[in-house]
Protein backbone atom coordinates (compact mmCIF):
# COMPACT_ATOMS: atom_id res chain seq x y z
CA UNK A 1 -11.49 -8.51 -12.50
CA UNK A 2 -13.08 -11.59 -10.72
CA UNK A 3 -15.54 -11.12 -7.81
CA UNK A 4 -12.78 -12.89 -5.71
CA UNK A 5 -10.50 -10.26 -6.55
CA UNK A 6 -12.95 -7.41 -4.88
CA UNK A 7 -12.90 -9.78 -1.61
CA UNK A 8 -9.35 -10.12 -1.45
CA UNK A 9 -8.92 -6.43 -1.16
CA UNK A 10 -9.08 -3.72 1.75
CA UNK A 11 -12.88 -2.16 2.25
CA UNK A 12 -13.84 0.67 -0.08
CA UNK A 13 -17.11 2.57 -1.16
CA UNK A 14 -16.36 2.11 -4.64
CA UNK A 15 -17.88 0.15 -7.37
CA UNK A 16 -15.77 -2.56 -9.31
CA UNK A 17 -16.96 -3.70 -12.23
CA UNK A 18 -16.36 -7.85 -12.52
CA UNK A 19 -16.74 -10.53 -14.59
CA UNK A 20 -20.70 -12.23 -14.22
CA UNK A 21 -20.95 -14.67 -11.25
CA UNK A 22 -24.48 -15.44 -11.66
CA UNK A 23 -24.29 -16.65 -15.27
CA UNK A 24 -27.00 -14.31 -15.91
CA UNK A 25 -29.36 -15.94 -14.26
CA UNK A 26 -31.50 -14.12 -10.89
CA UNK A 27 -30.83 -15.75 -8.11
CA UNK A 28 -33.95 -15.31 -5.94
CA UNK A 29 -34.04 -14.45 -2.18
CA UNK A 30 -33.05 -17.12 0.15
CA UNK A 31 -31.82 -19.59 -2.11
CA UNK A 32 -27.96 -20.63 -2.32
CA UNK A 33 -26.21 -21.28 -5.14
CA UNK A 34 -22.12 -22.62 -5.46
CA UNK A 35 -20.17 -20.26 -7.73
CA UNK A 36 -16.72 -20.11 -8.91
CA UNK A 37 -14.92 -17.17 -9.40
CA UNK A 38 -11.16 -17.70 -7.54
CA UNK A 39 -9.58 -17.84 -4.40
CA UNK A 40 -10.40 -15.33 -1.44
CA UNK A 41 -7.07 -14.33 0.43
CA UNK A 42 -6.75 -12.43 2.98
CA UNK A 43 -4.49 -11.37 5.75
CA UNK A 44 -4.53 -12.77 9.38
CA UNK A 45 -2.10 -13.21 12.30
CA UNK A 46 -1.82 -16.51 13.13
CA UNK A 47 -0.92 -17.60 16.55
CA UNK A 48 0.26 -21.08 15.42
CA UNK A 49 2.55 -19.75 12.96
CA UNK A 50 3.34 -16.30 15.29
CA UNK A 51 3.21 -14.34 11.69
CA UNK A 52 0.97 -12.42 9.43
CA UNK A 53 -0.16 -15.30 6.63
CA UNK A 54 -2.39 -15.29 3.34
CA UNK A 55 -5.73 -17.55 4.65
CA UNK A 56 -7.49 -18.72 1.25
CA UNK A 57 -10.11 -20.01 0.47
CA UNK A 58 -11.16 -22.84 -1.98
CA UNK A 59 -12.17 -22.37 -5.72
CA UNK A 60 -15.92 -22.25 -4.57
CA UNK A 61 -17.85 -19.97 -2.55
CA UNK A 62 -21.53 -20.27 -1.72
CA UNK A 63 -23.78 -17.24 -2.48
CA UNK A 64 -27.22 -17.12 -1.36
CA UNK A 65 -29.55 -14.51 -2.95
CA UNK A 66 -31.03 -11.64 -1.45
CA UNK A 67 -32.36 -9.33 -4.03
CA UNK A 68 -31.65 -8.40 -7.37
CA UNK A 69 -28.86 -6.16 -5.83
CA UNK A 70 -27.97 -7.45 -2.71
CA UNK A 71 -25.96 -11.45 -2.51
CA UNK A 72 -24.74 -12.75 0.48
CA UNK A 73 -21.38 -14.09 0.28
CA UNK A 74 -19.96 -17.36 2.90
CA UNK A 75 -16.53 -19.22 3.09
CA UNK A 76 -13.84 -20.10 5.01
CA UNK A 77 -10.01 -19.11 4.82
CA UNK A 78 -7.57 -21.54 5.81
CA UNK A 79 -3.86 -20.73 6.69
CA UNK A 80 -1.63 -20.89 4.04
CA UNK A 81 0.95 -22.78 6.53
CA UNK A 82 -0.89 -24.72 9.14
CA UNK A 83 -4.83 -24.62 7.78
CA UNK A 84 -6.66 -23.15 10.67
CA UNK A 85 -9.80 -22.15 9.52
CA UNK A 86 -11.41 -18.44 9.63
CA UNK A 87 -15.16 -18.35 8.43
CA UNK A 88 -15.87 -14.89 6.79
CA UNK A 89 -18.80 -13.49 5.75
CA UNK A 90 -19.51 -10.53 3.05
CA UNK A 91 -22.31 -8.85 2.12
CA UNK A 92 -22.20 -7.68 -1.40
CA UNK A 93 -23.75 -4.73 -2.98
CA UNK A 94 -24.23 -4.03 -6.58
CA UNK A 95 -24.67 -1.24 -8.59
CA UNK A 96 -27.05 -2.59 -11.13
CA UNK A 97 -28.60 -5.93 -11.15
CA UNK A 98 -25.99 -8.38 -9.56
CA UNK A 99 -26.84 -11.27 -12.38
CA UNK A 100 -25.91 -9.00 -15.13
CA UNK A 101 -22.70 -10.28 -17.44
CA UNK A 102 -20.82 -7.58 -15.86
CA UNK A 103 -22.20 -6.43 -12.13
CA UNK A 104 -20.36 -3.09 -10.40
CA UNK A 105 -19.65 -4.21 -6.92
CA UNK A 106 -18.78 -3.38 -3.63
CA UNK A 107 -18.58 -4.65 -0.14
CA UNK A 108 -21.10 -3.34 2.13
CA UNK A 109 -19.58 -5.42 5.23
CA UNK A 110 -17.35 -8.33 5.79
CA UNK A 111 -17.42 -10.07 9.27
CA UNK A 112 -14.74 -12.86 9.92
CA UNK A 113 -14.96 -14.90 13.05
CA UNK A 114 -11.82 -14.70 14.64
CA UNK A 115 -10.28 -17.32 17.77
CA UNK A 116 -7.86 -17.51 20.07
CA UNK A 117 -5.57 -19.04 17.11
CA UNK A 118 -6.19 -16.30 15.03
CA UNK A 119 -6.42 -12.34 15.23
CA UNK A 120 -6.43 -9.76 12.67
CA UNK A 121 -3.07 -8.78 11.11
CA UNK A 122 -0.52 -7.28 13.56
CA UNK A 123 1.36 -5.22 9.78
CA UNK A 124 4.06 -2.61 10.82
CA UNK A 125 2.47 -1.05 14.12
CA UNK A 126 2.14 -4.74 16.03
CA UNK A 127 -1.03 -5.16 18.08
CA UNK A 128 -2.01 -1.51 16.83
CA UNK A 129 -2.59 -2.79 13.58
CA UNK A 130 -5.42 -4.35 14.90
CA UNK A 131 -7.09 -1.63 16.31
CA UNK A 132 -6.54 0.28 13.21
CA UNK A 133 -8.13 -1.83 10.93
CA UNK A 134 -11.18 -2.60 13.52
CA UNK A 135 -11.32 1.49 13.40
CA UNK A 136 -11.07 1.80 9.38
CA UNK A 137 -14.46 -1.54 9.34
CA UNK A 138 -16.08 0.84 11.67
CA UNK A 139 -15.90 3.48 9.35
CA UNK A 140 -16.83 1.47 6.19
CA UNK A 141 -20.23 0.18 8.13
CA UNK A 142 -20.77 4.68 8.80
CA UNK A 143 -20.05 3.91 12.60
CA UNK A 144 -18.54 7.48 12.78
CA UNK A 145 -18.23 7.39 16.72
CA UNK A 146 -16.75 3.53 17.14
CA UNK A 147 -14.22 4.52 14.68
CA UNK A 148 -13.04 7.32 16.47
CA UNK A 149 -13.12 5.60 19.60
CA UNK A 150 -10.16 3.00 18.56
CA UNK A 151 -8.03 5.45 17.42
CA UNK A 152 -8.55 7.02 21.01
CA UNK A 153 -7.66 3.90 22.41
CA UNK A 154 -4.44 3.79 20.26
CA UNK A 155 -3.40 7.10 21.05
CA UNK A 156 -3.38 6.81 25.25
CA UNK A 157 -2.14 3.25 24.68
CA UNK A 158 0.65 4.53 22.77
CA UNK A 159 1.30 7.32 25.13
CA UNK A 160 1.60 5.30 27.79
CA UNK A 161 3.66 2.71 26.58
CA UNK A 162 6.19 5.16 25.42
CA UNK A 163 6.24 6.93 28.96
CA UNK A 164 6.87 3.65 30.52
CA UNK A 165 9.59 3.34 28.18
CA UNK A 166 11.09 6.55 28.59
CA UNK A 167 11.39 6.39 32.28
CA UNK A 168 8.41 8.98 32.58
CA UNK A 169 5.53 8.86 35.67
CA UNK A 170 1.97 8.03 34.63
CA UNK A 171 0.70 7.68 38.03
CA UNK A 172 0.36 10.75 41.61
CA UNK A 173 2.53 9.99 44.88
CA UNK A 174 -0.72 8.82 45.87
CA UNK A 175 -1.02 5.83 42.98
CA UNK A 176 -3.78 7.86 40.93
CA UNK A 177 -3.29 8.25 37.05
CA UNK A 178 -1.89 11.57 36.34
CA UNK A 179 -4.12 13.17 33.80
CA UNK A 180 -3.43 11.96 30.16
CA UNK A 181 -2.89 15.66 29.22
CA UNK A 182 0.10 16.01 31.49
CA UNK A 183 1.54 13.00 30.39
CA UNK A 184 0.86 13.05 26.91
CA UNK A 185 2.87 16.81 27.22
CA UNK A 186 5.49 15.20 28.84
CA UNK A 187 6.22 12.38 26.43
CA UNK A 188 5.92 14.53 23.45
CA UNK A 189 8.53 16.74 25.03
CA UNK A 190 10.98 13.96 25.41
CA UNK A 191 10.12 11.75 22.56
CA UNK A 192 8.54 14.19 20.18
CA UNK A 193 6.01 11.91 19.35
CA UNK A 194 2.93 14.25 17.95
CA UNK A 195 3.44 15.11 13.95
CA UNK A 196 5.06 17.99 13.32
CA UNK A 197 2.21 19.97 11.76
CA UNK A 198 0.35 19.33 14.94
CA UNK A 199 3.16 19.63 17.66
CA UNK A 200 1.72 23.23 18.53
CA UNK A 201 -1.32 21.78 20.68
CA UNK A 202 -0.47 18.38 20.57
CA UNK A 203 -3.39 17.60 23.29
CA UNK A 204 -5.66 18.90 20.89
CA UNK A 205 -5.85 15.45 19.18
CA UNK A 206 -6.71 13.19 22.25
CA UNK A 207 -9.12 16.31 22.96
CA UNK A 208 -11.00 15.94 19.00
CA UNK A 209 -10.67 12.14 19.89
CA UNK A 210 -12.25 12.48 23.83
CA UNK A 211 -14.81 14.68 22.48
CA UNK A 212 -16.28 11.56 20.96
CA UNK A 213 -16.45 9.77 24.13
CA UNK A 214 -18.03 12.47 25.88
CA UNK A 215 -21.13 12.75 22.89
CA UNK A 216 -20.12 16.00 22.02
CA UNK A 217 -19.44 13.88 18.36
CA UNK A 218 -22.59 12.53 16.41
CA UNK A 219 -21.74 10.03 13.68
CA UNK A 220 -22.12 12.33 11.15
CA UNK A 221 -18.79 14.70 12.21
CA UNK A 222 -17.21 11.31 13.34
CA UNK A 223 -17.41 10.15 10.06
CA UNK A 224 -16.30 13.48 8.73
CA UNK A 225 -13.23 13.93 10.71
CA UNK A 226 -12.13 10.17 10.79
CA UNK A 227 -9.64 10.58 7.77
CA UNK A 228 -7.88 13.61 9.59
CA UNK A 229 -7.27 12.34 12.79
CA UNK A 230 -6.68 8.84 11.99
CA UNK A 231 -3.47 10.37 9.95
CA UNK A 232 -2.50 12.17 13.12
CA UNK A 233 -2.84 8.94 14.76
CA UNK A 234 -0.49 7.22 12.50
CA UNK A 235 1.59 9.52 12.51
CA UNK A 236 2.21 9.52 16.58
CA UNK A 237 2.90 5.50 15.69
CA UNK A 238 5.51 5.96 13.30
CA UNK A 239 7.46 8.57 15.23
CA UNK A 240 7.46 6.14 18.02
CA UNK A 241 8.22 3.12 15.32
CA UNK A 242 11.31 4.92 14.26
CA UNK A 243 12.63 5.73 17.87
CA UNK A 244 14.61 2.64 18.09
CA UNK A 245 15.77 3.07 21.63
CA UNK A 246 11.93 3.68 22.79
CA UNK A 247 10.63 0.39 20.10
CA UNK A 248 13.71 -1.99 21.91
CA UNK A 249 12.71 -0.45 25.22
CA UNK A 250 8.70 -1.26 24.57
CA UNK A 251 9.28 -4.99 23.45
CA UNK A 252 11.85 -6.01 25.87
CA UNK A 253 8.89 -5.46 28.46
CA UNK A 254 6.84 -7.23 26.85
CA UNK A 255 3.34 -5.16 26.93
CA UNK A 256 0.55 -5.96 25.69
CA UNK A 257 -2.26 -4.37 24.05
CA UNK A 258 -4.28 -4.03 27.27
CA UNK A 259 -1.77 -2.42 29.29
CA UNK A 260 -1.64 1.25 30.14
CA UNK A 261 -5.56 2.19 29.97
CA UNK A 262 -5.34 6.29 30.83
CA UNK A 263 -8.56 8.34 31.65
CA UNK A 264 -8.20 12.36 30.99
């Protein structure tokens, strides 16, 4: 495995063990050094092409030294179609010393600057994709609350787009929101759109999700109940995925990912 290889894949805490990048040689904080080891491709949305694309890089990325375990990693991506650029950024960690033959590694963060042209990949769930993998970075960099706070966002945007859909009131006589637990009941008793191993108390969920918002959630149980509730999460999307009537109903209306904002 190539240190490009690592780059070119989704965020984990493990340690991969690579080929040497260094050629064995330290390469001393601050200083920058070219080194070849493959192309970088990843997966954007690009506006231009209105599709998810492979952005690559070229054969050389530049590496400047931190310490003996820590390398900073710059390059840009280009679309694979139309060559708009996205400049990324990863910091790289390594088990033992990163200028060995064969260094363990992992990414401790990758930042890309994004445009207008360019947005993270919209996969199966559309603009939710987005917000899903923004929650899954926030978890990787330990930010237990920010994580849990996109998948709230996902879940009332969600909820409200599918009431919309479904003909169903979010808003009083008087043109104040209804309270997302009234209309969260009332979609999933229409659409059945909580899981079924948590359609008892399907408010629970935006409840475990709120309580974040509220502080009742330091980062610590954030990060500890991420995994769970992000499945619920994704599960709510795919029930409304495979309602086709609700998914034909959604896009002819054209939403987008801003619409429907719902406070408890």
């Amino acid at each position: 495995m190539r240190l490009s290889d690592v780059l070119s894949n989704p965020l984990t805490n493990k340690f991969e063990q690579i080929e040497g990048f260094l050629e064995n040689k330290k390469l001393k904080y601050g200083k920058q050094k070219k080194i070849t080891v493959g192309k970088v491709a990843l997966t954007y949305f690009c506006k231009h092409c209105n599709s998810d694309l492979t952005f690559c890089s070229n054969d050389e990325l530049y590496c400047i030294g931190i310490t003996d375990k820590l390398v900073s990693i710059d390059c840009a991506l280009s679309c694979s179609r139309c060559g708009i650029l996205v400049p990324v950024w990863f910091l790289i960690e390594s088990e033992n010393e990163n200028f060995s033959l064969a260094p363990k590694v992992r990414i401790l963060k990758r930042t890309e600057k994004l445009s207008e042209r360019v947005l993270l990949k919209h996969g199966q769930y559309g603009d939710f994709s987005g917000l899903l993998e923004k929650a899954e970075q926030a978890y990787h960099d330990e930010l237990g609350a920010g994580s849990i706070i996109y998948l709230r966002k996902i879940l009332e945007r969600i909820t409200i787009q599918t009431a919309h859909a479904a003909g169903i009131a979010t808003q009083k006589p008087n043109g104040h929101s209804k309270p997302f637990k009234e209309v969260l009941t009332k979609v999933d008793e229409q659409q059945s759109i909580i899981p079924k191993e948590f359609s008892k108390d399907g408010y629970r969920l935006f409840g475990e999700l709120s309580d974040v918002v509220h502080g009742d959630y330091d980062e610590r149980m954030g990060l500890h109940k991420y995994k769970v509730l992000r499945r619920l999460v994704v599960g709510v999307l795919d029930n409304v995925k495979n309602n086709r009537e609700i998914m034909d109903a959604i896009g002819k209306l054209g939403w987008n990912e801003e619409d429907g904002e719902q406070s408890e």
